[in-house]
N, C-alpha and C. Protein backbone atom coordinates (compact mmCIF):
# COMPACT_ATOMS: atom_id res chain seq x y z
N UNK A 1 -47.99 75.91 115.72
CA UNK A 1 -47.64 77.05 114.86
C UNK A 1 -46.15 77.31 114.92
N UNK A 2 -45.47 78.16 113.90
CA UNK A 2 -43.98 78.00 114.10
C UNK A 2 -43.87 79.41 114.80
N UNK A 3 -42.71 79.71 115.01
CA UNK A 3 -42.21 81.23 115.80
C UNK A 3 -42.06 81.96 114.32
N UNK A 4 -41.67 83.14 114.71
CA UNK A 4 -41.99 84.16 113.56
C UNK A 4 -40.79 84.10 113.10
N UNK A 5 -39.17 83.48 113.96
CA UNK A 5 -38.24 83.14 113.18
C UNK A 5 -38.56 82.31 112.15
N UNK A 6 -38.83 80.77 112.64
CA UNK A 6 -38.97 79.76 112.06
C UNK A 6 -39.92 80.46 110.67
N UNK A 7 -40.79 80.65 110.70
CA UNK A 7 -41.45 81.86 109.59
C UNK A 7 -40.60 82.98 108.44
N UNK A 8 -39.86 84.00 109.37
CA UNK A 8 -39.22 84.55 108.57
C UNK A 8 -37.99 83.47 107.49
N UNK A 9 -37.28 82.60 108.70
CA UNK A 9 -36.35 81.54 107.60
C UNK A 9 -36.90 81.05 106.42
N UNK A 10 -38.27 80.16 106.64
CA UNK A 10 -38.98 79.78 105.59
C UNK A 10 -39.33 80.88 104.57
N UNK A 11 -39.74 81.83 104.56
CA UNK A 11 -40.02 82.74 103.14
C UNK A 11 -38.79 83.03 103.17
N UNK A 12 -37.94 83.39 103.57
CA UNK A 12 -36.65 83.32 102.85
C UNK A 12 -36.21 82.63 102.23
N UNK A 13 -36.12 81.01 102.33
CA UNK A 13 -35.96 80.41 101.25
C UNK A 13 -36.57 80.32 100.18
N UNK A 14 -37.82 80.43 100.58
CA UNK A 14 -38.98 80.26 99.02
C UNK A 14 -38.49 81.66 98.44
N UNK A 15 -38.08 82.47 99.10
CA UNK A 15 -38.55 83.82 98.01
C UNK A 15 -36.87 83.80 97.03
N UNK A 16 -35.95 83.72 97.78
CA UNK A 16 -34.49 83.71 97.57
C UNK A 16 -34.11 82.00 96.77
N UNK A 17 -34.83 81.10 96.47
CA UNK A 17 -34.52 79.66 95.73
C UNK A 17 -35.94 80.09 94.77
N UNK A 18 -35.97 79.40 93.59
CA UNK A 18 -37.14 79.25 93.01
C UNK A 18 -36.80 77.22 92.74
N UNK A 19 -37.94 77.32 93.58
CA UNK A 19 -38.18 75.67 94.27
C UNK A 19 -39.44 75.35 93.61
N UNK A 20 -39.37 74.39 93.25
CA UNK A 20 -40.93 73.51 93.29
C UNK A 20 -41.58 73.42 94.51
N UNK A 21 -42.91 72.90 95.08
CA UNK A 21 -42.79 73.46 95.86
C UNK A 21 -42.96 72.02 96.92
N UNK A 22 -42.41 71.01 96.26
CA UNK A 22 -41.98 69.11 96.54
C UNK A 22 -40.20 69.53 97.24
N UNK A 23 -40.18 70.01 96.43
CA UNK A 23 -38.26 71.02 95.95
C UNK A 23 -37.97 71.68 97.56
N UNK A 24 -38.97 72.58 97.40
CA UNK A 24 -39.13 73.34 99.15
C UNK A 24 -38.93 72.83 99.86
N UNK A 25 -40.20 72.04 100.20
CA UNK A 25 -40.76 70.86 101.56
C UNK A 25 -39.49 70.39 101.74
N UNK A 26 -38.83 69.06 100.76
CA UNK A 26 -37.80 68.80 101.31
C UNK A 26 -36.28 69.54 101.71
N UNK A 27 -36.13 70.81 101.27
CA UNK A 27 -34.83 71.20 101.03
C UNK A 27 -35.16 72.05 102.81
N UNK A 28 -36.38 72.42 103.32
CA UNK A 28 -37.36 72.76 104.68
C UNK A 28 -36.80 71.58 105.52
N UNK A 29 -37.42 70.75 105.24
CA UNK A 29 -37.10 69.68 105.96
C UNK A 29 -35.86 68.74 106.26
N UNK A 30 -34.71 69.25 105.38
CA UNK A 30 -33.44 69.01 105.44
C UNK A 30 -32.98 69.85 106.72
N UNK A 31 -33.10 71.01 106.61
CA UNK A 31 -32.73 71.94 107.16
C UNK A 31 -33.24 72.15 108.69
N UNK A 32 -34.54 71.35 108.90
CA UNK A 32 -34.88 71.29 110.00
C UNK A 32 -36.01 72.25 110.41
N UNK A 33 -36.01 73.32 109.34
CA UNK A 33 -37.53 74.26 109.22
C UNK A 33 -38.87 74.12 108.99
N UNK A 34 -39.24 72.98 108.87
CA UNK A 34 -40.49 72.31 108.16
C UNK A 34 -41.13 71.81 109.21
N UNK A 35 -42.25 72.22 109.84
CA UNK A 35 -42.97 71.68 111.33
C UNK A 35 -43.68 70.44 110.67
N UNK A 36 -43.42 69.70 112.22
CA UNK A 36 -44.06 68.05 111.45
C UNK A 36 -44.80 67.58 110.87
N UNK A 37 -45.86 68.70 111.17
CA UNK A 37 -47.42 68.29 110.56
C UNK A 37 -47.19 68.31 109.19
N UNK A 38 -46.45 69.37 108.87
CA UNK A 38 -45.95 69.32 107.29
C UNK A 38 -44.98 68.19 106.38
N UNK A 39 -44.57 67.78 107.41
CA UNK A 39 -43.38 66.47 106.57
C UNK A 39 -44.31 65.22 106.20
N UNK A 40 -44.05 65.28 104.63
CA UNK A 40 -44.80 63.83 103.60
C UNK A 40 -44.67 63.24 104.31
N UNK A 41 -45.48 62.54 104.66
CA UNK A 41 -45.42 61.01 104.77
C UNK A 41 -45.40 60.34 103.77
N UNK A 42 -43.99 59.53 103.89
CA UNK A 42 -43.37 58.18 102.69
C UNK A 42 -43.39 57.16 102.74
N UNK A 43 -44.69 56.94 102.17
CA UNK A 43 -45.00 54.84 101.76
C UNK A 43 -43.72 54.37 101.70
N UNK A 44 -43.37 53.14 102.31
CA UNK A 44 -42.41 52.25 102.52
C UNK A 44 -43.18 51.29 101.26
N UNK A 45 -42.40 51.26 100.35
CA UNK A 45 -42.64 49.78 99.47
C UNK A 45 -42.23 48.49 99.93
N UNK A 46 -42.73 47.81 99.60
CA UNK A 46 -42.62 46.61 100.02
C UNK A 46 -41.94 45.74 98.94
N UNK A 47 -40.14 45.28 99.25
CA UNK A 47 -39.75 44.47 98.38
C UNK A 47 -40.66 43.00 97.35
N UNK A 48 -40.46 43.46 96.33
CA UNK A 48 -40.99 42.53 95.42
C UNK A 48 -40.27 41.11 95.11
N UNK A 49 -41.06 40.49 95.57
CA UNK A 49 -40.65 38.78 95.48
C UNK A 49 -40.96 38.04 94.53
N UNK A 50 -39.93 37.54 94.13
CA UNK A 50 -40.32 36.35 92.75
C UNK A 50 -40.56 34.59 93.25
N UNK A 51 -40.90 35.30 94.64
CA UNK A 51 -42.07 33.63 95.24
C UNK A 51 -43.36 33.57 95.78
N UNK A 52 -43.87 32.38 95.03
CA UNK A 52 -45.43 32.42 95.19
C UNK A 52 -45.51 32.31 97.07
N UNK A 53 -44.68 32.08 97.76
CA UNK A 53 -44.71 31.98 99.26
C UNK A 53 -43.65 31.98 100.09
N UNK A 54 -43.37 31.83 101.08
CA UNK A 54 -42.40 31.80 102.18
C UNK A 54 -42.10 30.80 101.94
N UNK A 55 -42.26 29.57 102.09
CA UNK A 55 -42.15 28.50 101.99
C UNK A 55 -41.39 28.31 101.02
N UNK A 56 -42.07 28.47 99.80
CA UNK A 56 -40.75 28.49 98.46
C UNK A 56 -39.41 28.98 98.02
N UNK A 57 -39.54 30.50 99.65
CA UNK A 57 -38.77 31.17 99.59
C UNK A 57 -37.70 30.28 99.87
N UNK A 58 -37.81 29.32 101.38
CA UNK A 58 -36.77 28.91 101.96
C UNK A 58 -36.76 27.48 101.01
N UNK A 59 -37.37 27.30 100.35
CA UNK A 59 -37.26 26.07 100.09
C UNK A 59 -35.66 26.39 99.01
N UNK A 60 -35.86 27.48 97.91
CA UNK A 60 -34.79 27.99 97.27
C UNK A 60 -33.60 28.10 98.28
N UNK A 61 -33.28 29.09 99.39
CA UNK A 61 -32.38 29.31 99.90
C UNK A 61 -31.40 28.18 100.36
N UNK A 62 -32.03 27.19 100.86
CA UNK A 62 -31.65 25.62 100.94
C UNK A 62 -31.10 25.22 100.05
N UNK A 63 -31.39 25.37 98.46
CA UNK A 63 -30.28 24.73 97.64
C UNK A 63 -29.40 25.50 97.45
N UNK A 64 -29.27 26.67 97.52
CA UNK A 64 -28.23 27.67 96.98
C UNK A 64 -28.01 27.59 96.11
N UNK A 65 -28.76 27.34 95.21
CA UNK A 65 -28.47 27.78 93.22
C UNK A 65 -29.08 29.27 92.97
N UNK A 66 -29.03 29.49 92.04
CA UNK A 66 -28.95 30.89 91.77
C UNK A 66 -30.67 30.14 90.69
N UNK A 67 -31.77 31.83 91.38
CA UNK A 67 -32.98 31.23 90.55
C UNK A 67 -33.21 32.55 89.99
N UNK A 68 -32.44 33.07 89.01
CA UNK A 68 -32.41 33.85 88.13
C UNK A 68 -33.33 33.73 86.97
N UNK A 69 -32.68 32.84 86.49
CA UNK A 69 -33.33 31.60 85.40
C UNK A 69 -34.57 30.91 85.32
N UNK A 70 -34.96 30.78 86.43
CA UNK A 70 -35.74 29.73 86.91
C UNK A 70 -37.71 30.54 86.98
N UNK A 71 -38.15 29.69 85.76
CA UNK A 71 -39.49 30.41 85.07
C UNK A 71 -40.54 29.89 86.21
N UNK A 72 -41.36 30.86 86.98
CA UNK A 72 -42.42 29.95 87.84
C UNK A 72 -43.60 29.83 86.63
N UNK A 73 -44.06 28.88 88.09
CA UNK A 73 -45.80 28.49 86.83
C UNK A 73 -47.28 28.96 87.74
N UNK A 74 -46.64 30.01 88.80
CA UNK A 74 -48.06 30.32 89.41
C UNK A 74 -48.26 31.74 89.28
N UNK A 75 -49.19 32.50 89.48
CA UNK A 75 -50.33 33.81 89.01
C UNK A 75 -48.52 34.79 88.68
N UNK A 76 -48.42 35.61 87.82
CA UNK A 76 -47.25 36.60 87.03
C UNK A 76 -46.05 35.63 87.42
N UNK A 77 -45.79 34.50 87.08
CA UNK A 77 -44.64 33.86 86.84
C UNK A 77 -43.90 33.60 88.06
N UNK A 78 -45.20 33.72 89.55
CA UNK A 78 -44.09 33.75 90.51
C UNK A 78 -44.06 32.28 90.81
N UNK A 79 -42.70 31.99 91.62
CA UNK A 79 -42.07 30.68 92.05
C UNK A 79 -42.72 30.23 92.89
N UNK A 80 -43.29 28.95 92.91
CA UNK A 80 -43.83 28.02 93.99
C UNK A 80 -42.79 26.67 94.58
N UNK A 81 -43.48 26.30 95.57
CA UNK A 81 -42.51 24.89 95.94
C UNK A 81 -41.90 23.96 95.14
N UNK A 82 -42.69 23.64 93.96
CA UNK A 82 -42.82 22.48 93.39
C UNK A 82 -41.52 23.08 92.14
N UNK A 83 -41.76 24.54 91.61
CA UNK A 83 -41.34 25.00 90.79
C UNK A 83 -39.47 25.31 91.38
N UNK A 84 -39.27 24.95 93.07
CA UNK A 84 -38.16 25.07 93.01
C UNK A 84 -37.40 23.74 92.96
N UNK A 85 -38.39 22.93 93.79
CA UNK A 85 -38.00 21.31 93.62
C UNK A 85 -37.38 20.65 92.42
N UNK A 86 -38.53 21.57 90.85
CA UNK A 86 -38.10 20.83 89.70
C UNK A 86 -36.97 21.56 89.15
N UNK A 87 -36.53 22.49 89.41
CA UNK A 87 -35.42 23.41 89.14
C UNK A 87 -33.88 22.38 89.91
N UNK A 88 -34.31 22.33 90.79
CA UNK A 88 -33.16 22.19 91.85
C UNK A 88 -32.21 20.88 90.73
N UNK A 89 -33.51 19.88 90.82
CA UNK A 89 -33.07 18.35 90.19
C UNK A 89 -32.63 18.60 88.49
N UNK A 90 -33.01 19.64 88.40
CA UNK A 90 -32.60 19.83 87.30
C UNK A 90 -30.99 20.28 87.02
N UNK A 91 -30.77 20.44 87.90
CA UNK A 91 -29.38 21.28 87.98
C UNK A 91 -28.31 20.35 88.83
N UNK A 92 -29.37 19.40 89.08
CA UNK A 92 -28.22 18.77 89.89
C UNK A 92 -28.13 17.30 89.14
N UNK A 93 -26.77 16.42 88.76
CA UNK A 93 -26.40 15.41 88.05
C UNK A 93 -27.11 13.94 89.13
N UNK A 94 -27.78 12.95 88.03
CA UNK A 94 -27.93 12.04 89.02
C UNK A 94 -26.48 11.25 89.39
N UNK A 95 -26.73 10.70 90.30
CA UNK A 95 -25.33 10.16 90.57
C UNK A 95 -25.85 8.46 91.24
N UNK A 96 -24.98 7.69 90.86
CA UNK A 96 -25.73 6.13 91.32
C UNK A 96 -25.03 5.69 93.15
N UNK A 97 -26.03 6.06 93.94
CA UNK A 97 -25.31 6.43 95.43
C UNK A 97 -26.83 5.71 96.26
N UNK A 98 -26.44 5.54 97.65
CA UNK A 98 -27.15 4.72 98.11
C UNK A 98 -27.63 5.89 98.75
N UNK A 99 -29.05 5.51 99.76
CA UNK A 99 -29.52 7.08 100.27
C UNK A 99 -29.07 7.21 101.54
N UNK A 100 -28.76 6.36 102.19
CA UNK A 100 -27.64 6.75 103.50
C UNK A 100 -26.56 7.87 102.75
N UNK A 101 -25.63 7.05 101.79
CA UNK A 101 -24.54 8.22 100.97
C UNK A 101 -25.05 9.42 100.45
N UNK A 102 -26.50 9.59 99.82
CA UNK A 102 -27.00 10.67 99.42
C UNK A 102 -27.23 11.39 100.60
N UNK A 103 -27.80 11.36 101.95
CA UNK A 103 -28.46 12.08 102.85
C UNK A 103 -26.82 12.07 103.45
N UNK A 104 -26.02 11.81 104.10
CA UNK A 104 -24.74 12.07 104.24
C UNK A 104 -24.12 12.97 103.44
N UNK A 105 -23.97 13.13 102.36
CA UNK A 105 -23.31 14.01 101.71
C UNK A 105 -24.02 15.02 101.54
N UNK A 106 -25.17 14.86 101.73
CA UNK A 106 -26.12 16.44 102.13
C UNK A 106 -25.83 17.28 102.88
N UNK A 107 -26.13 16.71 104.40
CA UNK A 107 -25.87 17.03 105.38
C UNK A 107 -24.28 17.25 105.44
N UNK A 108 -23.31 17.05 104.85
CA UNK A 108 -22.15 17.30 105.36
C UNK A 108 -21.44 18.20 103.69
N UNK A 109 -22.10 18.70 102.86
CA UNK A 109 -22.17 19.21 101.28
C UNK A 109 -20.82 19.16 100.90
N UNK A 110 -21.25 17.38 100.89
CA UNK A 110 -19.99 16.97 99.97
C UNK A 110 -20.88 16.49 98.11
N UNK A 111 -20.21 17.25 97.70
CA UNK A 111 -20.67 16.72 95.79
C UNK A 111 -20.39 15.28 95.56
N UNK A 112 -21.03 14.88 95.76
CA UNK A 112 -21.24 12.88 95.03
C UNK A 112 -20.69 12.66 93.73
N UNK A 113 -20.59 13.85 93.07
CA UNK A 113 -19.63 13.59 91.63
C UNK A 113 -18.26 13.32 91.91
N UNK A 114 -17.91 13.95 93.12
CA UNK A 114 -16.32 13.54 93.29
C UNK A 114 -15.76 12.82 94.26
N UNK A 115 -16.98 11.74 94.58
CA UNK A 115 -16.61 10.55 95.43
C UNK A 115 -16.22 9.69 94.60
N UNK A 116 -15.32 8.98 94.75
CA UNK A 116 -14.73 7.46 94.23
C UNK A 116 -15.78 6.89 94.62
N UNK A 117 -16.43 5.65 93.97
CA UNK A 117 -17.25 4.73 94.57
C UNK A 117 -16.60 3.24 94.40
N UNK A 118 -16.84 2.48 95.28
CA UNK A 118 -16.34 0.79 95.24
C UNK A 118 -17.79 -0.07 95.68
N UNK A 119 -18.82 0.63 95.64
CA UNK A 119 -20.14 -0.22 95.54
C UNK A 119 -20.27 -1.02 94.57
N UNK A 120 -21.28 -1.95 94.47
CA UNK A 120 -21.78 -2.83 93.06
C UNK A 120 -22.11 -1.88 92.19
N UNK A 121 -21.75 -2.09 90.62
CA UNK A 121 -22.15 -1.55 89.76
C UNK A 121 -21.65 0.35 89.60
N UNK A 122 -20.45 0.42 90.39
CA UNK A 122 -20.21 1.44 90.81
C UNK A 122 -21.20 2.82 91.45
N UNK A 123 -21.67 2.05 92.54
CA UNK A 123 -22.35 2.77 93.47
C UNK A 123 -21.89 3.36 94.60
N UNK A 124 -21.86 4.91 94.72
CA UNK A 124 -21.31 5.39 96.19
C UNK A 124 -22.27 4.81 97.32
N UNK A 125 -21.35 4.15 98.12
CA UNK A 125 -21.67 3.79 99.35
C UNK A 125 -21.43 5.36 100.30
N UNK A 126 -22.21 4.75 101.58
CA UNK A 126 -21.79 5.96 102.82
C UNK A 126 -20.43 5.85 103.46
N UNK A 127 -19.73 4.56 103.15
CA UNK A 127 -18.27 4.71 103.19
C UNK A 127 -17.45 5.15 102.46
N UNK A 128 -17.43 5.16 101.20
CA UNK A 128 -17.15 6.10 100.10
C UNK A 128 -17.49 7.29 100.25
N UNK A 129 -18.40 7.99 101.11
CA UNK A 129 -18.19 9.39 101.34
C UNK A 129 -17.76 9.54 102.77
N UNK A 130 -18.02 9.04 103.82
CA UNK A 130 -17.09 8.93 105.01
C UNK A 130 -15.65 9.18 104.59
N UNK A 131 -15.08 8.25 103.90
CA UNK A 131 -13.83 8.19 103.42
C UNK A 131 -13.37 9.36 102.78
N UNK A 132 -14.27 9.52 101.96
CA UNK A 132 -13.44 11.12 101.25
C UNK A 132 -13.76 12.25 101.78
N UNK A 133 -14.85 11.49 102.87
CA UNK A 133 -15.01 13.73 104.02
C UNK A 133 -13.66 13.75 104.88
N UNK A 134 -13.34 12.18 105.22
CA UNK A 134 -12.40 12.15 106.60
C UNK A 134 -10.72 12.85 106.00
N UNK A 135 -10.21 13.87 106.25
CA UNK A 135 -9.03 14.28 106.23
C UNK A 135 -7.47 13.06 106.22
N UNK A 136 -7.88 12.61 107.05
CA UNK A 136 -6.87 11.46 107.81
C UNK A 136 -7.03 10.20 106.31
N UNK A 137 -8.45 10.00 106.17
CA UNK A 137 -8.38 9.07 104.46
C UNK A 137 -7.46 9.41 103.65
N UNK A 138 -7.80 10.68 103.53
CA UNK A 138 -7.09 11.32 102.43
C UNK A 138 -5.16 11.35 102.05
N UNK A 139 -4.79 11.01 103.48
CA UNK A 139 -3.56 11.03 103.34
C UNK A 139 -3.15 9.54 103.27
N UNK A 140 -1.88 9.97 102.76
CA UNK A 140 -1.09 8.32 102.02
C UNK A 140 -1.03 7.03 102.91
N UNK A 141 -1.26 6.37 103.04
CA UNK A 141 -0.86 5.35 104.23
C UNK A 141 0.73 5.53 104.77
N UNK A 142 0.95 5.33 105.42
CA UNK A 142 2.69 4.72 105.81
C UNK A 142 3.01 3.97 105.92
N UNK A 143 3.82 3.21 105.30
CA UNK A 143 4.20 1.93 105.73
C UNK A 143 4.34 1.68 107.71
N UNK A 144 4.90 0.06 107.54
CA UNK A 144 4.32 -0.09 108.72
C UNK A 144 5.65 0.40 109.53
N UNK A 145 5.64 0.35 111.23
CA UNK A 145 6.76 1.23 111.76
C UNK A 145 7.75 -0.03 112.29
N UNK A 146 8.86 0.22 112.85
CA UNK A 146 9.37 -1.06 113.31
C UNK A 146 9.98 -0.83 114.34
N UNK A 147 10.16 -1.65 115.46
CA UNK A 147 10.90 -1.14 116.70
C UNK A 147 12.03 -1.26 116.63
N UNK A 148 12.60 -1.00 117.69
CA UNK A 148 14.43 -0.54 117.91
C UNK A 148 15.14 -1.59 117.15
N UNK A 149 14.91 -2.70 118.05
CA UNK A 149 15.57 -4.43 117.46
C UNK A 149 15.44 -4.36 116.37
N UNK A 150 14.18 -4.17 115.47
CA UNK A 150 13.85 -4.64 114.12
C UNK A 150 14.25 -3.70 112.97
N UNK A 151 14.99 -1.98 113.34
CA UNK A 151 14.74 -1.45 112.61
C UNK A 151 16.83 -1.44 112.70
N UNK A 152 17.35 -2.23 114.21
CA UNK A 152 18.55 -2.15 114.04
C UNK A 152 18.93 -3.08 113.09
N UNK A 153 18.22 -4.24 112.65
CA UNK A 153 18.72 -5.25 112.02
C UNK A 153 18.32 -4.97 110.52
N UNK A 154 17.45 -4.14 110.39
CA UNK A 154 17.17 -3.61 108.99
C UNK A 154 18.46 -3.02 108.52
N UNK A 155 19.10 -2.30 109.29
CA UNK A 155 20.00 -1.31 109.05
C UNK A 155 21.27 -2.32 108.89
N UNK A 156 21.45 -3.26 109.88
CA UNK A 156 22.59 -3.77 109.41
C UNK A 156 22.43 -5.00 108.43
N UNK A 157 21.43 -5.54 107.74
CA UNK A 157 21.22 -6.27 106.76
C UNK A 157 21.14 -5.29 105.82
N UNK A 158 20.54 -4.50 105.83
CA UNK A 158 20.75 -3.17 104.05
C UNK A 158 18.96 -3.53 103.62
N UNK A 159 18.37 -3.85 104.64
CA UNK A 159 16.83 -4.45 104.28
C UNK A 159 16.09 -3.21 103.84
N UNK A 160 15.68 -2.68 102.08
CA UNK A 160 15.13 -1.79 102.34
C UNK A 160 13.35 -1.78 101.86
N UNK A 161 12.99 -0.61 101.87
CA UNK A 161 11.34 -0.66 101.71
C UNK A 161 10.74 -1.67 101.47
N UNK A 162 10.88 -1.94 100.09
CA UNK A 162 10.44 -3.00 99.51
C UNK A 162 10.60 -4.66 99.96
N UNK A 163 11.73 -4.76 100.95
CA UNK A 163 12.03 -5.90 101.26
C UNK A 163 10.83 -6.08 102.75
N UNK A 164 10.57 -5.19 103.38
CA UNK A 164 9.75 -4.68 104.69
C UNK A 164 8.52 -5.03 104.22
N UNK A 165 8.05 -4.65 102.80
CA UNK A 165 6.60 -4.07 102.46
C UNK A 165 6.11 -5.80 102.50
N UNK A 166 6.85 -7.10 102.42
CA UNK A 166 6.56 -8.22 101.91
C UNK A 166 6.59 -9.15 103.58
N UNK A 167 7.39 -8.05 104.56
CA UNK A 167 6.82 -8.64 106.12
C UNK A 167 5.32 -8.30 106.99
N UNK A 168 4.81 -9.17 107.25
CA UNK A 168 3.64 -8.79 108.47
C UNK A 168 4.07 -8.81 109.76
N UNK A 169 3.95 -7.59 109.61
CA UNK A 169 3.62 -6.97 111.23
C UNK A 169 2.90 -7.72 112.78
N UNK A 170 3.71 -8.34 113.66
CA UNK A 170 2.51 -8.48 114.52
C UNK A 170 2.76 -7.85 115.74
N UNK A 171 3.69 -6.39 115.81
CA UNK A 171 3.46 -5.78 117.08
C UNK A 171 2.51 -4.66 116.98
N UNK A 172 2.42 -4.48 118.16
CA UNK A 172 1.53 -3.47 118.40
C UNK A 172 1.04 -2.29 117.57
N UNK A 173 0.04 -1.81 116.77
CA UNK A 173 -0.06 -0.88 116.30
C UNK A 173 1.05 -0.99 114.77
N UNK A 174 0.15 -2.28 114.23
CA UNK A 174 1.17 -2.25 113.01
C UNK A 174 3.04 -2.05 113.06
N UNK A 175 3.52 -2.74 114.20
CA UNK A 175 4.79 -2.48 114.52
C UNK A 175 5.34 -3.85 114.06
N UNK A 176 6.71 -3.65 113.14
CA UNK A 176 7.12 -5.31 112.74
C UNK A 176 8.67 -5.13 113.89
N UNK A 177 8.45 -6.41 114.65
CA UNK A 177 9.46 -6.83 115.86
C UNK A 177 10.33 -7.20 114.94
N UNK A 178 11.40 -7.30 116.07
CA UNK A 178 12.69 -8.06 115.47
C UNK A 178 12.44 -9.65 114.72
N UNK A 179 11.35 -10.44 115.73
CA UNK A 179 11.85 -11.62 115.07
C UNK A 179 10.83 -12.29 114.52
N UNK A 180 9.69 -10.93 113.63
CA UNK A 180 9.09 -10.67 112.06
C UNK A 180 9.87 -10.66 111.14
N UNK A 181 11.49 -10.10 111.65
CA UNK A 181 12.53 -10.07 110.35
C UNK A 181 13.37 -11.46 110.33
N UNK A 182 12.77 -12.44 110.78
CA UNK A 182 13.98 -13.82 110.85
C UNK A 182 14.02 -14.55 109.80
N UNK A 183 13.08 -14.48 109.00
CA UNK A 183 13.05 -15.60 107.54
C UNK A 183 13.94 -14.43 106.71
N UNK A 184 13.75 -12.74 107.01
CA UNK A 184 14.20 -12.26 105.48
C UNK A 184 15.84 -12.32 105.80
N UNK A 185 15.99 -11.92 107.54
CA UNK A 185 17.55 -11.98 107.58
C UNK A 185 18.09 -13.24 107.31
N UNK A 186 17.63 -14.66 107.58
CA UNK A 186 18.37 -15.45 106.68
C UNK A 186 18.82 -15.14 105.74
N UNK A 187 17.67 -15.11 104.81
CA UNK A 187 17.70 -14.92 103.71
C UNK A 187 18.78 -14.44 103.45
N UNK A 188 18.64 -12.50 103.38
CA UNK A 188 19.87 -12.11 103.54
C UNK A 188 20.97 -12.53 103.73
N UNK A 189 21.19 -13.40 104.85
CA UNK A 189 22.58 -13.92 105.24
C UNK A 189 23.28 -14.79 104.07
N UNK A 190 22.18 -15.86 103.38
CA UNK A 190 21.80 -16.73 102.47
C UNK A 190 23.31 -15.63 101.43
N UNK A 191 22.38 -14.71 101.37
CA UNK A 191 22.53 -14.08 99.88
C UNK A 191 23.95 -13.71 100.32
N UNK A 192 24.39 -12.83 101.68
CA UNK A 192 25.45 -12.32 101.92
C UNK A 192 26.96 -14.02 101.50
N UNK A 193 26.55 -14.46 102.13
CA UNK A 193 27.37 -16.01 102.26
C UNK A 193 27.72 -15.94 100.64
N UNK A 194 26.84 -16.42 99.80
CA UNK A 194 27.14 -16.57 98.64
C UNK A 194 27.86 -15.68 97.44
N UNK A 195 27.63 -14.52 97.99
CA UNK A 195 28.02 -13.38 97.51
C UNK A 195 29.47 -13.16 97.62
N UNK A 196 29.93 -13.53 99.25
CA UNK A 196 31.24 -13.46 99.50
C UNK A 196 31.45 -15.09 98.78
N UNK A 197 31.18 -16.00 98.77
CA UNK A 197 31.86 -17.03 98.09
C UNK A 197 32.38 -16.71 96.61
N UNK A 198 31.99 -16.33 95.88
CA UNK A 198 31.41 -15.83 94.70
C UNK A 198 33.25 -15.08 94.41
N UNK A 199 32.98 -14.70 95.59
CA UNK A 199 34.07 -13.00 95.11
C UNK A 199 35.41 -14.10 95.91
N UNK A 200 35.42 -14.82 96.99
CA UNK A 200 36.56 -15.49 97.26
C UNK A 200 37.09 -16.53 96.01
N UNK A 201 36.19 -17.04 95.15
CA UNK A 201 36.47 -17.59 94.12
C UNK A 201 37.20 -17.26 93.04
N UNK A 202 36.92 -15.71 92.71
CA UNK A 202 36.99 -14.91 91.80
C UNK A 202 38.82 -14.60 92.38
N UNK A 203 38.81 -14.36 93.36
CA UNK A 203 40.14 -13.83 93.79
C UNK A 203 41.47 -15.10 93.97
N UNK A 204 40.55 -16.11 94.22
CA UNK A 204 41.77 -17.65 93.95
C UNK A 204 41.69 -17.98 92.43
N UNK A 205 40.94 -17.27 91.65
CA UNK A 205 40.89 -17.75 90.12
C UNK A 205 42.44 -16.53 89.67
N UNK A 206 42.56 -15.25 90.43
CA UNK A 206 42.96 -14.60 90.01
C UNK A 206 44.55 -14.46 90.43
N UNK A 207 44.55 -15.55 91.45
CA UNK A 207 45.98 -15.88 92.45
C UNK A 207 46.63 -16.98 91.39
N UNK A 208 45.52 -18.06 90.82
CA UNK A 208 46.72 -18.98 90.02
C UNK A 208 46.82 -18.32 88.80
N UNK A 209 46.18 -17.43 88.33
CA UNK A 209 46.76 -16.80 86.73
C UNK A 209 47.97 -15.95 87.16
N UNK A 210 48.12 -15.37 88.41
CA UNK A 210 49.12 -15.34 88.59
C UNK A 210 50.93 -15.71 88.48
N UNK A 211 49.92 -17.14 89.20
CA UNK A 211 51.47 -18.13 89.76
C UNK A 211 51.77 -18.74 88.14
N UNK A 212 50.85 -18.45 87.30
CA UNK A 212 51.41 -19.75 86.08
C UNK A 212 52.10 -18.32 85.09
C-alpha cells in the first residue's frame, strides 16, 4: 500500500493535470510515485528478420554485400541459404583464376578483377595474387648494386645505367664486382683511345692549314 504522502502526491497530479489515464501511469512513474504493482509491463518485441534462419543470417554477413535488394523464396519472402548463395554469385564477376588463387584471395580479400594474370589463357594463378598482396612486389625493382671497386671504375669510365643494365652480376646479392666491368671498360678504353685519336688528327689537320 502507498503512505498517505505517496497518496496525497498522486491525486494531486490527477486532479491538477487532466491526463489520460496511460498519460498518468507514466508521467507517476517518471516521477517515481507509481508503486510497482502498478507499472505496465512492456512486451519487448522481438527484432524482425528478413532470414528464413541463423544460418542464412551468417551465411549473408560473410559476403558483405548489402541484401536490401535481394528477393527471398521461402514462407513472406524471407531469405534462406541458398537464396543468399544465388545472390552473392550474382554480384560477384566470374573471373578465369585457379582455385588455390580463388581460395587465396578469399581468405586474404583481395578482388581477382585487379590481379594481373600470366597463367595460360590468361588465368590468375596463386602467384599472381601472392604477387600483388606482397607490398615488396609492388615496388620497382632496382637495378643491380655494385661494390666499391666496381662502382669506382664506373665513375671513372663515365659508365652509366644503361651501360650496367647489359652487365651480370655475380657478387653477392646481385652485386656486379669490379672485374664484371672488364669487357665494358675495355671497351670504353677502345672508345676513349679512338676518340682522342680522332681529335689529335683534327688538331695536326689544323697545324698544317696553318703553316701553308
Amino acid at each position: 500500500m502507498c503512505s498517505s504522502l505517496q497518496l496525497s502526491q498522486i491525486i494531486d497530479h490527477l486532479t491538477e493535470n487532466k491526463y489520460s489515464r496511460d498519460c498518468a501511469l507514466k508521467l507517476l512513474e517518471k516521477e517515481g510515485l507509481l508503486p510497482k504493482n502498478m507499472i505496465p509491463k512492456v512486451k519487448e518485441e522481438k527484432p524482425v528478420s528478413r532470414f528464413a534462419s541463423q544460418a542464412a543470417q551468417d551465411a549473408a554477413d560473410a559476403t558483405m554485400l548489402d541484401f536490401s535488394d535481394c528477393q527471398g523464396t521461402s514462407k513472406n519472402g524471407k531469405i534462406t541459404v541458398k537464396d543468399v548463395k544465388d545472390f552473392a554469385a550474382s554480384k560477384v564477376k566470374k573471373v578465369n583464376a585457379s582455385p588455390a588463387a580463388a581460395t587465396y584471395a578469399k581468405d586474404h580479400g583481395i578482388n581477382l578483377e585487379e590481379v594481373p594474370a600470366t597463367g595460360k589463357d590468361g588465368k590468375v594463378t596463386i602467384q599472381d595474387v601472392k604477387k600483388f598482396a606482397s607490398p615488396e612486389e609492388k615496388k620497382e625493382k632496382k637495378g643491380p648494386k655494385l661494390s666499391p671497386g666496381a662502382l669506382k671504375l664506373a665513375k671513372q669510365w663515365q659508365l652509366d645505367e644503361d651501360d650496367l643494365a647489359e652487365v651480370k652480376p655475380t657478387g653477392a646479392g646481385y652485386t656486379i664486382k669490379k672485374s664484371d666491368l672488364k669487357e665494358l671498360v675495355e671497351a670504353a678504353k677502345k672508345a676513349w683511345a679512338e676518340e682522342e685519336t680522332d681529335e689529335d688528327s683534327s688538331e695536326a689537320s689544323e697545324d698544317m692549314k696553318d703553316l701553308d
